[in-house]
Protein backbone atom coordinates (compact mmCIF):
# COMPACT_ATOMS: atom_id res chain seq x y z
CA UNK A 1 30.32 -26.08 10.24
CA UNK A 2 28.10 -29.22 10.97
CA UNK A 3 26.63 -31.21 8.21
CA UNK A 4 22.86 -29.99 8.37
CA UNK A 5 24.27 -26.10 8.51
CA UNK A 6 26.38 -26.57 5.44
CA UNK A 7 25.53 -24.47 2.61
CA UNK A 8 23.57 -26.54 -0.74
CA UNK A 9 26.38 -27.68 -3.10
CA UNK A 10 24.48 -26.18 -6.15
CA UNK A 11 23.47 -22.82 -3.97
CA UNK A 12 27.17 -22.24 -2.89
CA UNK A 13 27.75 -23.13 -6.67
CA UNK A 14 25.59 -20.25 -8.44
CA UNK A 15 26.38 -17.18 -8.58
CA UNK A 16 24.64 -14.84 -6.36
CA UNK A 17 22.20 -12.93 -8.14
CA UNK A 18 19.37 -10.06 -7.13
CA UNK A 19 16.76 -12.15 -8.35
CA UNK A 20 18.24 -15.13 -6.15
CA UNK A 21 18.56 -12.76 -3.31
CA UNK A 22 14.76 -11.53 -3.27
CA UNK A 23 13.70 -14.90 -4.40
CA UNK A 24 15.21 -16.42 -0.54
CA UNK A 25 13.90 -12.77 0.89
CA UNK A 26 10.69 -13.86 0.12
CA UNK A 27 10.82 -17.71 1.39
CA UNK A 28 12.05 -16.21 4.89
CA UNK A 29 9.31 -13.62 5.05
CA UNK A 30 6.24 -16.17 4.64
CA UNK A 31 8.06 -18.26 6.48
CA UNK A 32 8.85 -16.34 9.55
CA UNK A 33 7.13 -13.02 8.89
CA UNK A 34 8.76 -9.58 9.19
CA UNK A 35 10.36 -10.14 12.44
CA UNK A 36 12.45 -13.63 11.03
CA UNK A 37 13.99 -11.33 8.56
CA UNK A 38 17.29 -9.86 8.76
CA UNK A 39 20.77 -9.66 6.67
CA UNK A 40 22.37 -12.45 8.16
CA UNK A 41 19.40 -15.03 8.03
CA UNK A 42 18.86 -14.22 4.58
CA UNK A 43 22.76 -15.17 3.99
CA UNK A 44 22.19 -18.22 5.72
CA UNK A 45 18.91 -19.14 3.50
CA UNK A 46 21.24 -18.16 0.57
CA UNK A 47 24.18 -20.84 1.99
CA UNK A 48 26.51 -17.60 1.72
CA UNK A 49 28.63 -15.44 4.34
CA UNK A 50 26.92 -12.06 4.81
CA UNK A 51 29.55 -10.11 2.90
CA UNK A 52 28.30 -11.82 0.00
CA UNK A 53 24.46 -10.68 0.35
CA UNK A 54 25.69 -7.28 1.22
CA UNK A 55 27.61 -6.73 -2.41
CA UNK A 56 24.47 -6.73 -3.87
CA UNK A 57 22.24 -5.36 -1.31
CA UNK A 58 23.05 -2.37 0.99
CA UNK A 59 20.88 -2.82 3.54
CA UNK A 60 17.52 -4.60 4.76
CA UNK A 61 15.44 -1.00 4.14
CA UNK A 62 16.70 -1.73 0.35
CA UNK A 63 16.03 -5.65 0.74
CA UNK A 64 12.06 -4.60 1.98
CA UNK A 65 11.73 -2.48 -1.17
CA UNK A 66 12.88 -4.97 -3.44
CA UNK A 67 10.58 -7.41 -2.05
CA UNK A 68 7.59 -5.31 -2.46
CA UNK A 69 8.87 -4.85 -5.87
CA UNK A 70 8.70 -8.18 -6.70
CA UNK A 71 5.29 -8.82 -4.82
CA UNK A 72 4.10 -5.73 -6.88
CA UNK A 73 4.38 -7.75 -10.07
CA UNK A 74 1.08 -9.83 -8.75
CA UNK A 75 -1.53 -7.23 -8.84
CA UNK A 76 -3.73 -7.55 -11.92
CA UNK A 77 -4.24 -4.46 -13.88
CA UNK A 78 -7.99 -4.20 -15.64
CA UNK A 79 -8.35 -3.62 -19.27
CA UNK A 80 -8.42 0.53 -19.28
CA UNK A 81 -10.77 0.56 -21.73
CA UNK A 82 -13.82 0.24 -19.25
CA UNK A 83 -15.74 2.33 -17.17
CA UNK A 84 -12.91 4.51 -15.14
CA UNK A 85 -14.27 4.37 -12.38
CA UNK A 86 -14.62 0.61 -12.53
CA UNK A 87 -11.13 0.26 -13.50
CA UNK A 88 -9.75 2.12 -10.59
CA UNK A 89 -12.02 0.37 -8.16
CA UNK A 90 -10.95 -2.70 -9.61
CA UNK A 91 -7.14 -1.80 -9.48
CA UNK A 92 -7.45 -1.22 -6.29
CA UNK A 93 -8.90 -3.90 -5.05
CA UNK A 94 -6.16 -6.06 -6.98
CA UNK A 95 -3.73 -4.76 -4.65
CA UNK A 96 -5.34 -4.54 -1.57
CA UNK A 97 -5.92 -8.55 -1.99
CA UNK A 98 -1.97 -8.93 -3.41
CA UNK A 99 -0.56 -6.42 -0.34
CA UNK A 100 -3.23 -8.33 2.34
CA UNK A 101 -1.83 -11.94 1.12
CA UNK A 102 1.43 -10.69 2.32
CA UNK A 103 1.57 -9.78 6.36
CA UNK A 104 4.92 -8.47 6.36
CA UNK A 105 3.90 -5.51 3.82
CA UNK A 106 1.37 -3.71 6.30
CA UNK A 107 4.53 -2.86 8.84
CA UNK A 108 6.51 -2.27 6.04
CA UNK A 109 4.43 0.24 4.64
CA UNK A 110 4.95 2.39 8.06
CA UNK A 111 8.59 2.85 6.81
CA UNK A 112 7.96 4.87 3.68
CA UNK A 113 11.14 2.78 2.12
CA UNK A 114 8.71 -0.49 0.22
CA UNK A 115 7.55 1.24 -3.20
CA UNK A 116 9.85 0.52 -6.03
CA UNK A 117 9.79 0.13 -9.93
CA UNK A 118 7.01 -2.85 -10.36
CA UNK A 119 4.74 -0.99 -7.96
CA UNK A 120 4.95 2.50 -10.04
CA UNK A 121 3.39 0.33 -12.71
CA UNK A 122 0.08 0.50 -10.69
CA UNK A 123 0.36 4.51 -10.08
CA UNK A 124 0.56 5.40 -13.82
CA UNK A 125 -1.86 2.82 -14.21
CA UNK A 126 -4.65 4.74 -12.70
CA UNK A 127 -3.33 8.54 -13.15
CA UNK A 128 -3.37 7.69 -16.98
CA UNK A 129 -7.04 6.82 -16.26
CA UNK A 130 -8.28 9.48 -15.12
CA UNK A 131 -6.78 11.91 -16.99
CA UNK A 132 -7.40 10.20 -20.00
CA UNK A 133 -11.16 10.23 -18.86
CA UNK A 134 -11.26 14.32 -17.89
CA UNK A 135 -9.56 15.11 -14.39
CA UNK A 136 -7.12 17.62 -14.46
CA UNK A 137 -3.50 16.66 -13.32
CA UNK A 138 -4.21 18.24 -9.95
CA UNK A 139 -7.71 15.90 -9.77
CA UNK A 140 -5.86 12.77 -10.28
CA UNK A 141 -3.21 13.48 -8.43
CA UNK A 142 -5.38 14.16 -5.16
CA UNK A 143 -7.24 11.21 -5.82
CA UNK A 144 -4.75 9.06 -6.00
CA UNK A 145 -3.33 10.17 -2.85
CA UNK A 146 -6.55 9.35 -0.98
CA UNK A 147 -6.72 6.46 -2.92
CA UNK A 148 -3.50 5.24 -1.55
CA UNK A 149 -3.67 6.32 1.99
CA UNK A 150 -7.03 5.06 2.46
CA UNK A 151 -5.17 1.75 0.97
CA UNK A 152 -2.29 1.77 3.48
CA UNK A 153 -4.34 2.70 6.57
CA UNK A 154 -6.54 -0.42 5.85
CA UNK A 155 -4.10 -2.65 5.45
CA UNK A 156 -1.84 -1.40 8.63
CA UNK A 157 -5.25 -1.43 10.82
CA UNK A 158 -6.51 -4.75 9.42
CA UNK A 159 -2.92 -6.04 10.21
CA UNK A 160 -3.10 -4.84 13.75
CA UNK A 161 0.09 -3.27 13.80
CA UNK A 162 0.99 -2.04 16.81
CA UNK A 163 0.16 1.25 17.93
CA UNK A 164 -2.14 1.58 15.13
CA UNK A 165 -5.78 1.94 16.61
CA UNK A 166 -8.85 -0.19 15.65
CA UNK A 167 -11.25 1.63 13.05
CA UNK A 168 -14.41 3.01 14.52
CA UNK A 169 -15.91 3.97 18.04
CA UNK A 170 -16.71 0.83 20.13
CA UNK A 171 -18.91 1.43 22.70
CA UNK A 172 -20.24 -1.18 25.34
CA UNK A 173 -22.65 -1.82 28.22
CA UNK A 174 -21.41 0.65 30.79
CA UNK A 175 -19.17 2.50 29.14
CA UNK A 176 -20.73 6.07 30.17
CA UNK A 177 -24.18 5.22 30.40
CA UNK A 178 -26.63 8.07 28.54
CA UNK A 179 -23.20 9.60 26.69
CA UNK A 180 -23.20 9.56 23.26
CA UNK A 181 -26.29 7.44 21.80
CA UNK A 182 -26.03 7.89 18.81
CA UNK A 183 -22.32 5.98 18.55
CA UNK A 184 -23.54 3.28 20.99
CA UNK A 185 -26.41 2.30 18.53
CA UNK A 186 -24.12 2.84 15.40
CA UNK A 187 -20.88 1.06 16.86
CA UNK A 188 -22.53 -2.40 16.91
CA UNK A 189 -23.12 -2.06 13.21
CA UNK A 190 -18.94 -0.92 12.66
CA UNK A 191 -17.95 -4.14 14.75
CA UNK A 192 -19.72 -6.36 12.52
CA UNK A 193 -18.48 -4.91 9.27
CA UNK A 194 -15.85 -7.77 8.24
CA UNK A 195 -12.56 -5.96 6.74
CA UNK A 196 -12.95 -6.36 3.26
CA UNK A 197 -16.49 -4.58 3.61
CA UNK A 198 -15.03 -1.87 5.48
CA UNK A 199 -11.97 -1.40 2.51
CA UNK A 200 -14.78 -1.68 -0.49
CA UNK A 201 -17.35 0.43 1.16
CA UNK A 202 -14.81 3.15 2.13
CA UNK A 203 -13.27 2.93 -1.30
CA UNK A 204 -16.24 3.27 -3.59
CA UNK A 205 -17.39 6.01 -1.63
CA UNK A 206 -14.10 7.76 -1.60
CA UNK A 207 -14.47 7.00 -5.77
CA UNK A 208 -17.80 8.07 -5.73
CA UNK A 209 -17.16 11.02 -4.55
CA UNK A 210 -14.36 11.91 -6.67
CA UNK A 211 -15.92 11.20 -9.87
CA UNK A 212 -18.90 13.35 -9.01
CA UNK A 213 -16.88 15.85 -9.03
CA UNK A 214 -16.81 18.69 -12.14
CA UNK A 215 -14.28 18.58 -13.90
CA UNK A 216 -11.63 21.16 -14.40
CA UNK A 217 -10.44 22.94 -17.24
CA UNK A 218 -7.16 20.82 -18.10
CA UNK A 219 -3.76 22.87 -18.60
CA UNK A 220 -0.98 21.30 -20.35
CA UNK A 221 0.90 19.96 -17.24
CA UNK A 222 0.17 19.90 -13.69
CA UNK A 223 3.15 22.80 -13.11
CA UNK A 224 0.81 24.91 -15.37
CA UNK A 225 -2.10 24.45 -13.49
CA UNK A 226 -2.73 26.89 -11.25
CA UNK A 227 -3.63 25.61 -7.53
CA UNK A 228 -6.71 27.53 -5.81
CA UNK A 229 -5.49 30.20 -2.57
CA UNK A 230 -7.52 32.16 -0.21
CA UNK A 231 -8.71 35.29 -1.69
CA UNK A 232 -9.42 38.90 0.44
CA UNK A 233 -13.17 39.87 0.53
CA UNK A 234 -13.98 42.79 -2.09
CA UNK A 235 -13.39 45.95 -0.22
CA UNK A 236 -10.93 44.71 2.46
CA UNK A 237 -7.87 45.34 3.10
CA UNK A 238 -5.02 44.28 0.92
C-alpha cells in the first residue's frame, strides 16, 4: 500500500458506524454520480477493507436506500395548519427540489429499493392531510399515488435516464407534412415549457382536480371502506 492510498489515521481509528458509512456514500455519489458508486469504492472512501463495509451493509440496493433516507431528511414539511391543498402542493414541491438536487436519485427511483424510514415521514405527512381535511382513506390514498408517480416520472424524464422518453409530441418542419396539426402548432409551446413549469403545472392540476372532487362518506378504516365494482344493468342477466 503506497503512501497516498493509505487509509486516514483517525478514519482507520473510528469505529465504523452506519452514519459514517452513508455519510462517505453520499461524498462518492456527488462526487462521481451513480455510476462511481459501488461496495468497494465506498470501502476505499471509508480507508477500510470491504469486509468491513459489508458487516454493516448487505448490499449496494440497501446502501441506495439508506442514502435516500438520509437525503429524505432535507425536504421541508409546511405547517399543516394551512390551506390543504396548499400544503400538499407545497410538500411536494419540497421534494421534487430536494430529490432534483440529487442526480443519482432519478435512476435510483427505477429500482423500487430507495424509500426508507425518513422518506415515510413525507407520506403520512400528506395522507394525514387530507384525511384530516375530508377524503376518505381510499381518496387519499389514490391521490397520493398520482401524486407520487407523477413525482417520479418527472424527475426520471427531467434526468434523462435512459430509455425513458422525452415528455410531449415534438413535431418539426417535415416531419409528415399536413399530419396532425393540431400537435405541430401545440408542440412548440411543450418544448418551451422549462421543467419546473412542466412539474408545477402538471401538479396543481393533478391537485386541482382531486380536491374538486366530492367527498366520500368516511368509514372507520380504509379495509372498511367498500371499493366501487361494475354492476349488471336492471333486468339482465345475473
Amino acid at each position: 500500500m503506497t503512501r497516498d492510498s493509505a487509509p486516514a489515521p483517525d478514519r482507520a481509528m473510528q469505529p465504523l458506524t452506519r452514519p459514517h458509512i452513508v455519510a462517505a456514500g453520499l461524498r462518492l455519489l456527488e462526487r462521481e454520480g451513480a455510476a462511481g458508486l459501488s461496495m468497494r469504492k465506498l470501502a476505499g472512501e471509508l480507508g477500510r477493507a470491504p469486509a468491513a463495509v459489508y458487516r454493516h451493509i448487505s448490499n449496494k440496493r440497501e446502501l441506495l436506500s439508506l442514502l435516500f433516507d438520509e437525503v429524505s431528511r432535507q425536504i421541508v414539511v409546511p405547517d399543516a395548519g394551512g390551506d390543504p391543498r396548499t400544503v400538499v402542493l407545497e410538500a411536494a414541491q419540497s421534494a421534487h427540489r430536494t430529490m432534483e438536487e440529487h442526480g443519482w436519485i432519478a435512476a435510483g427511483m427505477l429500482d423500487g429499493e430507495l424509500p426508507g424510514a425518513a422518506s415515510l415521514r413525507l407520506a403520512e405527512f400528506i395522507l394525514d392531510v387530507l384525511v384530516r381535511n375530508g377524503m376518505s382513506d381510499v381518496q387519499a390514498a389514490r391521490l397520493y399515488v398520482a401524486l407520487w408517480q407523477f413525482l417520479v416520472g418527472h424527475l426520471v424524464a427531467a434526468a434523462g435516464v435512459p430509455g425513458c422518453p422525452s415528455p410531449g409530441p415534438v413535431a418539426r418542419p417535415g416531419d409528415g407534412d399536413g399530419d396532425c396539426p393540431t400537435v405541430r402548432r401545440v408542440a412548440p409551446l411543450i418544448e418551451r415549457m422549462s421543467d419546473q413549469e412542466r412539474f408545477t403545472t402538471g401538479l396543481r392540476l393533478l391537485l386541482d382536480g382531486a380536491f374538486a372532487e366530492p367527498r366520500a362518506p368516511r368509514a372507520g378504516t380504509a379495509a372498511e371502506e367498500e371499493v366501487p365494482v361494475s354492476r349488471p344493468a336492471p333486468g339482465a342477466a345475473e
